[in-house]
C-alpha atoms as a PDB file:
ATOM      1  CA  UNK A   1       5.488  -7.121 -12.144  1.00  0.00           C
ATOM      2  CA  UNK A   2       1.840  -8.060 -12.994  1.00  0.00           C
ATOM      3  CA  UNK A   3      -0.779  -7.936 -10.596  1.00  0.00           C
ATOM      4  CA  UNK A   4      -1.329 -12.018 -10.233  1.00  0.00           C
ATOM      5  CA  UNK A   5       2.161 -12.406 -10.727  1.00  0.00           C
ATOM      6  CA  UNK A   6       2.607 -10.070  -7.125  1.00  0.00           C
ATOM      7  CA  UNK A   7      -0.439 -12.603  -5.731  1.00  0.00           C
ATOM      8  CA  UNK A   8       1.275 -15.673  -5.896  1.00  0.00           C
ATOM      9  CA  UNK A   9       4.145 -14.631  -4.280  1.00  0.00           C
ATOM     10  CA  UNK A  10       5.101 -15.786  -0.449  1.00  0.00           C
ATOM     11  CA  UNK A  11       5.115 -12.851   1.916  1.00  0.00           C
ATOM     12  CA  UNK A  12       8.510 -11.711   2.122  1.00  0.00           C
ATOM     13  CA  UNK A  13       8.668 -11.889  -1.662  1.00  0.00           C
ATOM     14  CA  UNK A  14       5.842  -9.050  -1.670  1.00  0.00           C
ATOM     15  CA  UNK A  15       7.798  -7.548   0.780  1.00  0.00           C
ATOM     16  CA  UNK A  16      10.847  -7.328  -1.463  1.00  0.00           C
ATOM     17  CA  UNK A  17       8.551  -6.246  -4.537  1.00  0.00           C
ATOM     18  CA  UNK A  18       6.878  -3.066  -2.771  1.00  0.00           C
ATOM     19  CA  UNK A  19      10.242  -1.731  -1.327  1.00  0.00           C
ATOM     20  CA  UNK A  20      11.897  -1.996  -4.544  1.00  0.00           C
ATOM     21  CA  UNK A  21       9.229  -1.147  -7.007  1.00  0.00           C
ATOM     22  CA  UNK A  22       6.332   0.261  -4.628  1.00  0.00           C
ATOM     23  CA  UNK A  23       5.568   3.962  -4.695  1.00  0.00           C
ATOM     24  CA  UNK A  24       4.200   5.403  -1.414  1.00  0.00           C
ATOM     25  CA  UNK A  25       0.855   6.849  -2.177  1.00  0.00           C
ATOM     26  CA  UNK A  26      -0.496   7.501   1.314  1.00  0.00           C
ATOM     27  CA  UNK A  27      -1.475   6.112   5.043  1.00  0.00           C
ATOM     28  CA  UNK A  28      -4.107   6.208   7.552  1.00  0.00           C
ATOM     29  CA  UNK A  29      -4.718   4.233  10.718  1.00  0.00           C
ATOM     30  CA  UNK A  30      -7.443   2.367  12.270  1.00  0.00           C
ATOM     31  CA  UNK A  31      -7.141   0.688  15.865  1.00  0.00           C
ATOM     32  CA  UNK A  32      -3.906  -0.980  16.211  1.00  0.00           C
ATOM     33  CA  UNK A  33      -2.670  -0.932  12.769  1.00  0.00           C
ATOM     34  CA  UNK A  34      -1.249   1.784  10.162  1.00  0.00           C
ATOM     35  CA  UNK A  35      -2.122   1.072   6.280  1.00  0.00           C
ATOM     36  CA  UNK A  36       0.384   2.050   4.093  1.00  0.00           C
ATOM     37  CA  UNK A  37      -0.734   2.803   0.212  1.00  0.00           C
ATOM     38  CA  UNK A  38       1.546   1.775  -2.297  1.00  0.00           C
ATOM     39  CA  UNK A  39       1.109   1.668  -6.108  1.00  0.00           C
ATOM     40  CA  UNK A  40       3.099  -0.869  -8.861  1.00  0.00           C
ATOM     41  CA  UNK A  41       2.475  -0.946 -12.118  1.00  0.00           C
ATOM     42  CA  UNK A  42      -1.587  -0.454 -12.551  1.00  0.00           C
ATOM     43  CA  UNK A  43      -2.442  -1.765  -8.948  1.00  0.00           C
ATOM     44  CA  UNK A  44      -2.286  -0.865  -5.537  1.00  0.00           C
ATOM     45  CA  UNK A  45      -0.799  -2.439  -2.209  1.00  0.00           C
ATOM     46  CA  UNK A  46      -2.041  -1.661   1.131  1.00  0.00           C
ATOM     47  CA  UNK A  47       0.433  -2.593   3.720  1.00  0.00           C
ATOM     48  CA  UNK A  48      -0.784  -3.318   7.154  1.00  0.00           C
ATOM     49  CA  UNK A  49       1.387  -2.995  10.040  1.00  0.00           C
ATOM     50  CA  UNK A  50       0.201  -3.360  13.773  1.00  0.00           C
ATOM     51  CA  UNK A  51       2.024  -0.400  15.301  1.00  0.00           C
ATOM     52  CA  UNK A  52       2.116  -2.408  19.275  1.00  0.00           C
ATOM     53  CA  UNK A  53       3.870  -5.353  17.923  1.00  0.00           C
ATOM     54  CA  UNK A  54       5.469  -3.789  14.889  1.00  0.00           C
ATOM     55  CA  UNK A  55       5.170  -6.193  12.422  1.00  0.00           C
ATOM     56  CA  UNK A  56       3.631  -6.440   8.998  1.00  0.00           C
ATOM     57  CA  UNK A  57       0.334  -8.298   9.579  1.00  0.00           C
ATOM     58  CA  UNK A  58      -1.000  -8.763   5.578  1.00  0.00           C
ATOM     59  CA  UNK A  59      -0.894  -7.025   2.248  1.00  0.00           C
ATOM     60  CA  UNK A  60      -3.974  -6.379   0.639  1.00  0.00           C
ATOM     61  CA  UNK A  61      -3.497  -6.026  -3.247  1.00  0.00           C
ATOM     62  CA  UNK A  62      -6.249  -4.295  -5.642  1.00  0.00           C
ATOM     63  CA  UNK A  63      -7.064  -2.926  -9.019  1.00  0.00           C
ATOM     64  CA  UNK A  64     -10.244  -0.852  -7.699  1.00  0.00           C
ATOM     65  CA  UNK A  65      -9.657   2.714  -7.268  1.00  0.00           C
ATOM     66  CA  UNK A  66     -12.528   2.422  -4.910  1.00  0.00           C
ATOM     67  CA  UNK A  67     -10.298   0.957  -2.003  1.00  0.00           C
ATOM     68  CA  UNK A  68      -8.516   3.969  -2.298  1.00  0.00           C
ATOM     69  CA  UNK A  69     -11.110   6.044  -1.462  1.00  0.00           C
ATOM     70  CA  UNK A  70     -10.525   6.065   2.918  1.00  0.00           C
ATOM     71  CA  UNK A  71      -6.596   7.550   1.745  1.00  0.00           C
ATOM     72  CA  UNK A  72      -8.125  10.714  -0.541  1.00  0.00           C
ATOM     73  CA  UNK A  73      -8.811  13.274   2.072  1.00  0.00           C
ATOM     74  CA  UNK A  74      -5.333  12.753   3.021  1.00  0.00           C
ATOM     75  CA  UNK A  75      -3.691  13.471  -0.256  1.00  0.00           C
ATOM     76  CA  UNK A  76      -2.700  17.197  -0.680  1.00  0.00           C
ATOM     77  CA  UNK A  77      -3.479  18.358  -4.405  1.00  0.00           C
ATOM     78  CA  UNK A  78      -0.629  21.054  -3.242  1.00  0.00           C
ATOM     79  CA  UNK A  79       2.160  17.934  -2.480  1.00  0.00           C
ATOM     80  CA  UNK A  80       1.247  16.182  -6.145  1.00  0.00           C
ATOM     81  CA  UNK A  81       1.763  20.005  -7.650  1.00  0.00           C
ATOM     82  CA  UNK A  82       5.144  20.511  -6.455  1.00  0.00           C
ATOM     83  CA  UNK A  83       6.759  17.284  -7.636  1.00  0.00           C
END
């Protein structure tokens, strides 16, 4: 699935999308919510879900490896090695 393709989607559509296809990169959490980093294809999804009422609150979806950057010091070069 192309990156605008994913955009124009509804919600639970995206949903749908990143369980099947998504591939779990990384998370971190800020406040009351826990982003989840997913890549399809040549983009990225970050998943945000507000851990007190446990719901999915938006998707954010990017090309930029720059919004990547806050999930890097949690990747282990050691976890990529072994797969």
């Amino acid at each position: 699935m192309h990156f605008m393709d994913f955009q124009l989607l509804d919600v639970p559509m995206q949903a749908n999308i990143i369980c099947q296809r998504g591939v779990y990169l990384s998370e971190r959490d800020e406040d009351d919510c826990l982003m989840v980093l997913y890549g399809i294809n040549d983009y990225y999804v970050e998943v945000y879900y507000h851990l007190h009422d446990n719901e999915i609150v938006k998707f954010i979806s990017f090309h930029s490896t720059q919004f990547i950057e806050p999930y890097l010091n949690k990747i282990s070069l050691e976890q990529i090695l072994e797969v």
